[in-house]
PDB file of N, CA and C in Angstrom:
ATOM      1  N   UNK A   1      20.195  24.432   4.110  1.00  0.00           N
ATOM      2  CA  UNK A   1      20.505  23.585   2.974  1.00  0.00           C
ATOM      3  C   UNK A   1      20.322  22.126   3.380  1.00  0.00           C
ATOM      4  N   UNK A   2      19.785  21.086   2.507  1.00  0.00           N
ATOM      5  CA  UNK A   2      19.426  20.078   2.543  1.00  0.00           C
ATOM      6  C   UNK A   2      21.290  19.055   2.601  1.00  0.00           C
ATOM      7  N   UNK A   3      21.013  18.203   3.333  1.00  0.00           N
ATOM      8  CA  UNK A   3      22.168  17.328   3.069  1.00  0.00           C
ATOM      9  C   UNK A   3      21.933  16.127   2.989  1.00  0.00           C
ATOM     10  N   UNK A   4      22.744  14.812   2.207  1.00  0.00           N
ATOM     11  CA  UNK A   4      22.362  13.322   2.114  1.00  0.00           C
ATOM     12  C   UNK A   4      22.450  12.834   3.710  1.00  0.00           C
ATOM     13  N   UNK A   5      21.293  12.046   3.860  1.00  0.00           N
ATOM     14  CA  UNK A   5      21.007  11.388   4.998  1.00  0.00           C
ATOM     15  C   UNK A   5      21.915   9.931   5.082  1.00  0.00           C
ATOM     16  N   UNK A   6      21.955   9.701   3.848  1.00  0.00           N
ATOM     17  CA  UNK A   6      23.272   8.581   3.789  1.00  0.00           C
ATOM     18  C   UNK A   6      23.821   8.477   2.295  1.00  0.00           C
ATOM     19  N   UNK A   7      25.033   8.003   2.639  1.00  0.00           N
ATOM     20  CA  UNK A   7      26.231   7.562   2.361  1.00  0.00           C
ATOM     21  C   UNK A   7      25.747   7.540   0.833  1.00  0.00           C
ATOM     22  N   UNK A   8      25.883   7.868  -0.305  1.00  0.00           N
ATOM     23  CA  UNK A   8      25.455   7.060  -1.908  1.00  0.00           C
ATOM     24  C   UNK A   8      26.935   6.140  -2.202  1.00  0.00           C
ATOM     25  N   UNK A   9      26.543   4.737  -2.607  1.00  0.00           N
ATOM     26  CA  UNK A   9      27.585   3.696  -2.662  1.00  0.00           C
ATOM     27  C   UNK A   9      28.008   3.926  -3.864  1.00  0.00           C
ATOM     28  N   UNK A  10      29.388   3.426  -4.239  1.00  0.00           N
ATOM     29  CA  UNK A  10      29.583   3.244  -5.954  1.00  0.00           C
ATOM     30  C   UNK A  10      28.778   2.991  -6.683  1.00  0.00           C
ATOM     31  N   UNK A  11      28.294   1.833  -6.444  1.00  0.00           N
ATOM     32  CA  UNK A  11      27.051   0.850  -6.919  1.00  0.00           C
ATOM     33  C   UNK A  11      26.261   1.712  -7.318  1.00  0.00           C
ATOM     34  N   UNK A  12      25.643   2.595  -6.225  1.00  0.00           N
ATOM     35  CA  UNK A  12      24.508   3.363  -6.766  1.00  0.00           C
ATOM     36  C   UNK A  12      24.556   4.367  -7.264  1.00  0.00           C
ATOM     37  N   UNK A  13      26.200   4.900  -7.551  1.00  0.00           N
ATOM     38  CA  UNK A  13      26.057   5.921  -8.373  1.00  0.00           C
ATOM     39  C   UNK A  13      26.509   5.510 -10.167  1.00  0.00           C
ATOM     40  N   UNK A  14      27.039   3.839 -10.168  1.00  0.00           N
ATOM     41  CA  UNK A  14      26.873   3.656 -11.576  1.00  0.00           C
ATOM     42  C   UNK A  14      25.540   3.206 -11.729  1.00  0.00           C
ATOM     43  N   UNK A  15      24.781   2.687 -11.059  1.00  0.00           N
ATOM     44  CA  UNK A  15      22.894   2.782 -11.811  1.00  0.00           C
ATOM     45  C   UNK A  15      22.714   3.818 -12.103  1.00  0.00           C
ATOM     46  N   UNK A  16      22.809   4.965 -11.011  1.00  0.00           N
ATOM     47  CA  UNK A  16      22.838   6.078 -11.355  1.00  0.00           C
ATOM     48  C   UNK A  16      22.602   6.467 -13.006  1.00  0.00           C
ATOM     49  N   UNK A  17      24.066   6.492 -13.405  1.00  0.00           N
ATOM     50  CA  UNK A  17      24.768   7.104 -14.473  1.00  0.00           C
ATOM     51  C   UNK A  17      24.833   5.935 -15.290  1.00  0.00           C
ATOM     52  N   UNK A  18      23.909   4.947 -15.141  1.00  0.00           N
ATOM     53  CA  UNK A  18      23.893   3.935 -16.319  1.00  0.00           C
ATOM     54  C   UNK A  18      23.460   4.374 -17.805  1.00  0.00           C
ATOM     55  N   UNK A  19      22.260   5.465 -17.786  1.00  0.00           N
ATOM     56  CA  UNK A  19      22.314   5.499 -18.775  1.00  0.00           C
ATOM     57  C   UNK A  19      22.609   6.805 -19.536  1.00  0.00           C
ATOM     58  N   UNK A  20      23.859   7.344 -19.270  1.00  0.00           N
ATOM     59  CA  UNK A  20      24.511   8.578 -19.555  1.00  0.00           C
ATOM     60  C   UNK A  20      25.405   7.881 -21.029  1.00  0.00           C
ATOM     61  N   UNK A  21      25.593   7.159 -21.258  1.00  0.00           N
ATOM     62  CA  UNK A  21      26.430   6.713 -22.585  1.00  0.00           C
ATOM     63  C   UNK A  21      26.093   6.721 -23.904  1.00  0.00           C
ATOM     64  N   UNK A  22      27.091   6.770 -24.730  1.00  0.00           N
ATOM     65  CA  UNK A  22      26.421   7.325 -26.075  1.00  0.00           C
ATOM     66  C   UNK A  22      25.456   6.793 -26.541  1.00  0.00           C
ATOM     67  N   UNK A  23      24.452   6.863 -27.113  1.00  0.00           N
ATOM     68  CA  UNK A  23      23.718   6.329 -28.146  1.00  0.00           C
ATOM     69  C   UNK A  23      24.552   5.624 -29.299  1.00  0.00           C
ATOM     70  N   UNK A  24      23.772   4.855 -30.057  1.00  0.00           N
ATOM     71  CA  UNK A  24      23.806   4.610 -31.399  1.00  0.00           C
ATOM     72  C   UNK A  24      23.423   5.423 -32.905  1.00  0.00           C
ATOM     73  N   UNK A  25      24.120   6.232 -33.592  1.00  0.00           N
ATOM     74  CA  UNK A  25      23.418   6.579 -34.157  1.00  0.00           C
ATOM     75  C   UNK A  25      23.194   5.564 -35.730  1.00  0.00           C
ATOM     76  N   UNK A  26      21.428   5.748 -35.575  1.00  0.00           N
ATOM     77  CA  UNK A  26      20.957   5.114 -36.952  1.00  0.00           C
ATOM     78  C   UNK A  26      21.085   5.297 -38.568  1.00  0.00           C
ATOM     79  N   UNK A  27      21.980   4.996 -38.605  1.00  0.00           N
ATOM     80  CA  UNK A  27      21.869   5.269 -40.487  1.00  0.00           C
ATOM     81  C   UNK A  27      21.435   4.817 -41.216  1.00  0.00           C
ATOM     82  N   UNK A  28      20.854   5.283 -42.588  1.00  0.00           N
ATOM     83  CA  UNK A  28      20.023   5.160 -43.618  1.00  0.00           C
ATOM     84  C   UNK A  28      20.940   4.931 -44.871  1.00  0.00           C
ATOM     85  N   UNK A  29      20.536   4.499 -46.098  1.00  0.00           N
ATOM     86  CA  UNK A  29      20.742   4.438 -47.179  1.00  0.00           C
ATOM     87  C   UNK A  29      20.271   5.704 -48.085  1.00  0.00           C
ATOM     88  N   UNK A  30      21.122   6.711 -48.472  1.00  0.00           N
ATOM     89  CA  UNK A  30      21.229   7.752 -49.629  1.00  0.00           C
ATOM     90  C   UNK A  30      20.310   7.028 -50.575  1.00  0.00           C
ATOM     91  N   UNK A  31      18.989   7.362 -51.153  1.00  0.00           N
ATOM     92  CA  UNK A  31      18.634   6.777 -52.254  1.00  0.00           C
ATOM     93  C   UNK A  31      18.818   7.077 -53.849  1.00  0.00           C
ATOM     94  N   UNK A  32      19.802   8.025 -53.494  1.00  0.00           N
ATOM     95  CA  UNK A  32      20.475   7.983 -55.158  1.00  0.00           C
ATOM     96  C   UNK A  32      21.974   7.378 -55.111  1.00  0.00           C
ATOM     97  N   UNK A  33      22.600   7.695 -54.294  1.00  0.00           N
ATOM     98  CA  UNK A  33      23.812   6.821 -54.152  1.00  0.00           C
ATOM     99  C   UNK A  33      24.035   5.518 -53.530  1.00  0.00           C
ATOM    100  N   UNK A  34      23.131   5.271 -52.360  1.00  0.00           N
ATOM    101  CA  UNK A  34      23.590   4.258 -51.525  1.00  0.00           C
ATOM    102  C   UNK A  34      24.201   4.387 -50.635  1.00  0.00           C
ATOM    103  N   UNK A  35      24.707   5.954 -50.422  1.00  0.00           N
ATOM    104  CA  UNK A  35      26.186   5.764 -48.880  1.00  0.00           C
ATOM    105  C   UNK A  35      25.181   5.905 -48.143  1.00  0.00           C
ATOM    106  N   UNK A  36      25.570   5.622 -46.785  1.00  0.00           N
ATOM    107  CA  UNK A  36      25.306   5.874 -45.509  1.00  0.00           C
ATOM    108  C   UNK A  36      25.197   7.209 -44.771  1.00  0.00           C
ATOM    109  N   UNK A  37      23.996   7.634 -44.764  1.00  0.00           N
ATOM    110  CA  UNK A  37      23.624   9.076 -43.960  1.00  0.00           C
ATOM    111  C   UNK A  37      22.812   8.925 -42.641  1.00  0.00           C
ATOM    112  N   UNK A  38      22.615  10.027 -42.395  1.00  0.00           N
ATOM    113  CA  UNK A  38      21.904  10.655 -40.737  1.00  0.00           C
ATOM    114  C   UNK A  38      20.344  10.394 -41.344  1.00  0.00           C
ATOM    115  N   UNK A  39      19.443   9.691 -40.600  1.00  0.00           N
ATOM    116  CA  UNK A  39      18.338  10.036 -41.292  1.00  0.00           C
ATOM    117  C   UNK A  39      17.668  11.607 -41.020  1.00  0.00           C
ATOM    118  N   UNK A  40      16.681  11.915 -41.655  1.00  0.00           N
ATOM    119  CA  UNK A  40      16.065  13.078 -41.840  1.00  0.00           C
ATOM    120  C   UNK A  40      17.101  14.373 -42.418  1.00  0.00           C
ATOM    121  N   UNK A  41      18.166  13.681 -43.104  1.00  0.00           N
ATOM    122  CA  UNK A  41      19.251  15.016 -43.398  1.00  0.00           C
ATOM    123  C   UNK A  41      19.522  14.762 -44.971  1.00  0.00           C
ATOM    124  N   UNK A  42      20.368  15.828 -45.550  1.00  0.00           N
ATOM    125  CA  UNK A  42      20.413  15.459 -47.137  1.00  0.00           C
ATOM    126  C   UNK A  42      21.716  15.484 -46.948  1.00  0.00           C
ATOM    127  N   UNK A  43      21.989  14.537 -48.109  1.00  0.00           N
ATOM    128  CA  UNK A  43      23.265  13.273 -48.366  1.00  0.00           C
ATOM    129  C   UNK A  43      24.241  14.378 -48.502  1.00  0.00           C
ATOM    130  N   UNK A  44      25.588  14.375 -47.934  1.00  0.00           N
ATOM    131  CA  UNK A  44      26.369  15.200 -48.099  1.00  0.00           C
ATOM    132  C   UNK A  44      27.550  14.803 -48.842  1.00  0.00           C
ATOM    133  N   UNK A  45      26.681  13.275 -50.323  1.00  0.00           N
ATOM    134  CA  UNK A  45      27.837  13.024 -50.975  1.00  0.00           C
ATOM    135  C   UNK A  45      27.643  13.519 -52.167  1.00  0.00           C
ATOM    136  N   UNK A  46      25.746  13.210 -52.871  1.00  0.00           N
ATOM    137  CA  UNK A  46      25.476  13.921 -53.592  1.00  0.00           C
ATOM    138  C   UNK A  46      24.617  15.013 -53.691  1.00  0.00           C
ATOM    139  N   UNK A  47      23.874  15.446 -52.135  1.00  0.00           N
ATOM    140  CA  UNK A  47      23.053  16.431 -52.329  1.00  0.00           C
ATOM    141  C   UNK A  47      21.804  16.454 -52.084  1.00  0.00           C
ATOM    142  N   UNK A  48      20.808  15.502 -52.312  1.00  0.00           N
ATOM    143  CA  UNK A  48      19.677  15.213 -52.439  1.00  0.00           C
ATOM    144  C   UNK A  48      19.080  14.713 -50.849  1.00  0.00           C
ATOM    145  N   UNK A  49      17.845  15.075 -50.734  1.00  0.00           N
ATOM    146  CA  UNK A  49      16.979  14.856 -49.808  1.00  0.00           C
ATOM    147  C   UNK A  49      15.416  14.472 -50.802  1.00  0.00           C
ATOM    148  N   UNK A  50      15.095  13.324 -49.860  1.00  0.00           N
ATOM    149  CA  UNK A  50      13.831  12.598 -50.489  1.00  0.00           C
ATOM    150  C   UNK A  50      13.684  12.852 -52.382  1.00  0.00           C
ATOM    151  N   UNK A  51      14.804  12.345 -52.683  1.00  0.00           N
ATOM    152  CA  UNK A  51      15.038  12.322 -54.219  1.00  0.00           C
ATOM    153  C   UNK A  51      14.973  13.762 -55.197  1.00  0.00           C
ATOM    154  N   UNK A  52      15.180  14.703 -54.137  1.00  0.00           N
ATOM    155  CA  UNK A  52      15.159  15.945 -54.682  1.00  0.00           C
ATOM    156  C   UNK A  52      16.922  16.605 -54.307  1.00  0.00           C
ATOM    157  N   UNK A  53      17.438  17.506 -55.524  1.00  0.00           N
ATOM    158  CA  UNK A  53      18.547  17.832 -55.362  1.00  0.00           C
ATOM    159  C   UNK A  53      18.083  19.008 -54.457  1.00  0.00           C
ATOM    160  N   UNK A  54      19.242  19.332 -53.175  1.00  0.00           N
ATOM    161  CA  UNK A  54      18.958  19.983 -52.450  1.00  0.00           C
ATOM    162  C   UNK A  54      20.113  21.010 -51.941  1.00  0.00           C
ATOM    163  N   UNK A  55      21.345  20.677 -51.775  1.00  0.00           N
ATOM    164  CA  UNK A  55      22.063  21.018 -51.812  1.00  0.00           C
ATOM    165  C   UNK A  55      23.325  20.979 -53.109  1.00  0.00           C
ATOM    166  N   UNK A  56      24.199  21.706 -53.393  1.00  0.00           N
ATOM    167  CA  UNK A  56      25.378  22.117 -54.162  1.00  0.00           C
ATOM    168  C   UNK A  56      26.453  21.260 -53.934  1.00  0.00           C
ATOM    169  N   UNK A  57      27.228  20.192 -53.823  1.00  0.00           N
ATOM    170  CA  UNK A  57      28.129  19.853 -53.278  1.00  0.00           C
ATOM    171  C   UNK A  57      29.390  19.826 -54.422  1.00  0.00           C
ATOM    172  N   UNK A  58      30.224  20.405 -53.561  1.00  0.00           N
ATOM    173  CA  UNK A  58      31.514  20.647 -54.401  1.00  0.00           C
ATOM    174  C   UNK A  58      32.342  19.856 -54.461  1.00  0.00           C
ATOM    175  N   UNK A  59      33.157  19.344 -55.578  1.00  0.00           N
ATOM    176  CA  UNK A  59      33.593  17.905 -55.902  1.00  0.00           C
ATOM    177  C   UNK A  59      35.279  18.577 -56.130  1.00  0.00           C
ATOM    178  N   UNK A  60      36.265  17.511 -55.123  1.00  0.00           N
ATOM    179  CA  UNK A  60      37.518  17.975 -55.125  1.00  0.00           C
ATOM    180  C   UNK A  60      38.260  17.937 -56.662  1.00  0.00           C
ATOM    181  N   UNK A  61      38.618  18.534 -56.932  1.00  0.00           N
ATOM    182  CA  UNK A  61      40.087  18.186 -58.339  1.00  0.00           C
ATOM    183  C   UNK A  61      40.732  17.397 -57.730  1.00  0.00           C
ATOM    184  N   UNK A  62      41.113  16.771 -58.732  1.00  0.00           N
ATOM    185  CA  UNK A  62      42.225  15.643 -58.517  1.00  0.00           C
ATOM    186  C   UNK A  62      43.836  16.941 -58.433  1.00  0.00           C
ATOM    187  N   UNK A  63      44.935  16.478 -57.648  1.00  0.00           N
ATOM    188  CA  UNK A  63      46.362  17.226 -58.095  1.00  0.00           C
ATOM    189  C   UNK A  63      46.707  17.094 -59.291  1.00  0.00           C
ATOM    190  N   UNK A  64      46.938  18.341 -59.414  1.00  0.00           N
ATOM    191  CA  UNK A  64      47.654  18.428 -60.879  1.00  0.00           C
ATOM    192  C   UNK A  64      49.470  17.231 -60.976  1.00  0.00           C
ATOM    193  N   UNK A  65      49.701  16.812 -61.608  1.00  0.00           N
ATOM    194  CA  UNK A  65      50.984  16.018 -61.848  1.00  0.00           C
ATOM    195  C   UNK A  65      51.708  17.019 -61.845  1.00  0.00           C
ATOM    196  N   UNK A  66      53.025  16.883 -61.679  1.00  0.00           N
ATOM    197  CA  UNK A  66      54.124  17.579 -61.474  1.00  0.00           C
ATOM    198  C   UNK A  66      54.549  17.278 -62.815  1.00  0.00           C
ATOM    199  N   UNK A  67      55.674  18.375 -63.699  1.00  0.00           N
ATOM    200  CA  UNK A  67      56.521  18.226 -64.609  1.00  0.00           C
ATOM    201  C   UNK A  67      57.556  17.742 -64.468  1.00  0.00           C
TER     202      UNK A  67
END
């Protein structure tokens, strides 16, 4: 089995692992609503992908009032 010939410093193990951190993810504008989505995905406020309805989305009831 192979072993390190020297020492790896802190230093070089955060260059290392510099670029292990999250990304950014990019969001788009819904073009029938306007909210903020994932690009390449359909809007999961009203449904639609590239101005076509695509999905069903089910819209909560409000609570009924109490007597």
């Amino acid at each position: 089995m192979g072993l390190p010939s020297k020492k790896r410093t802190s230093q070089s193990k955060h260059d290392r692992a510099s670029h292990f951190a999250l990304k950014h993810r990019s969001l788009g504008a819904c073009a029938k609503c306007g909210k903020a989505i994932l690009s390449h995905r359909a809007c999961p406020h009203c449904g639609t992908y590239k101005g076509k309805l695509v999905l069903k989305v089910k819209t909560k009831k409000p609570a009924r009032a109490k007597k």
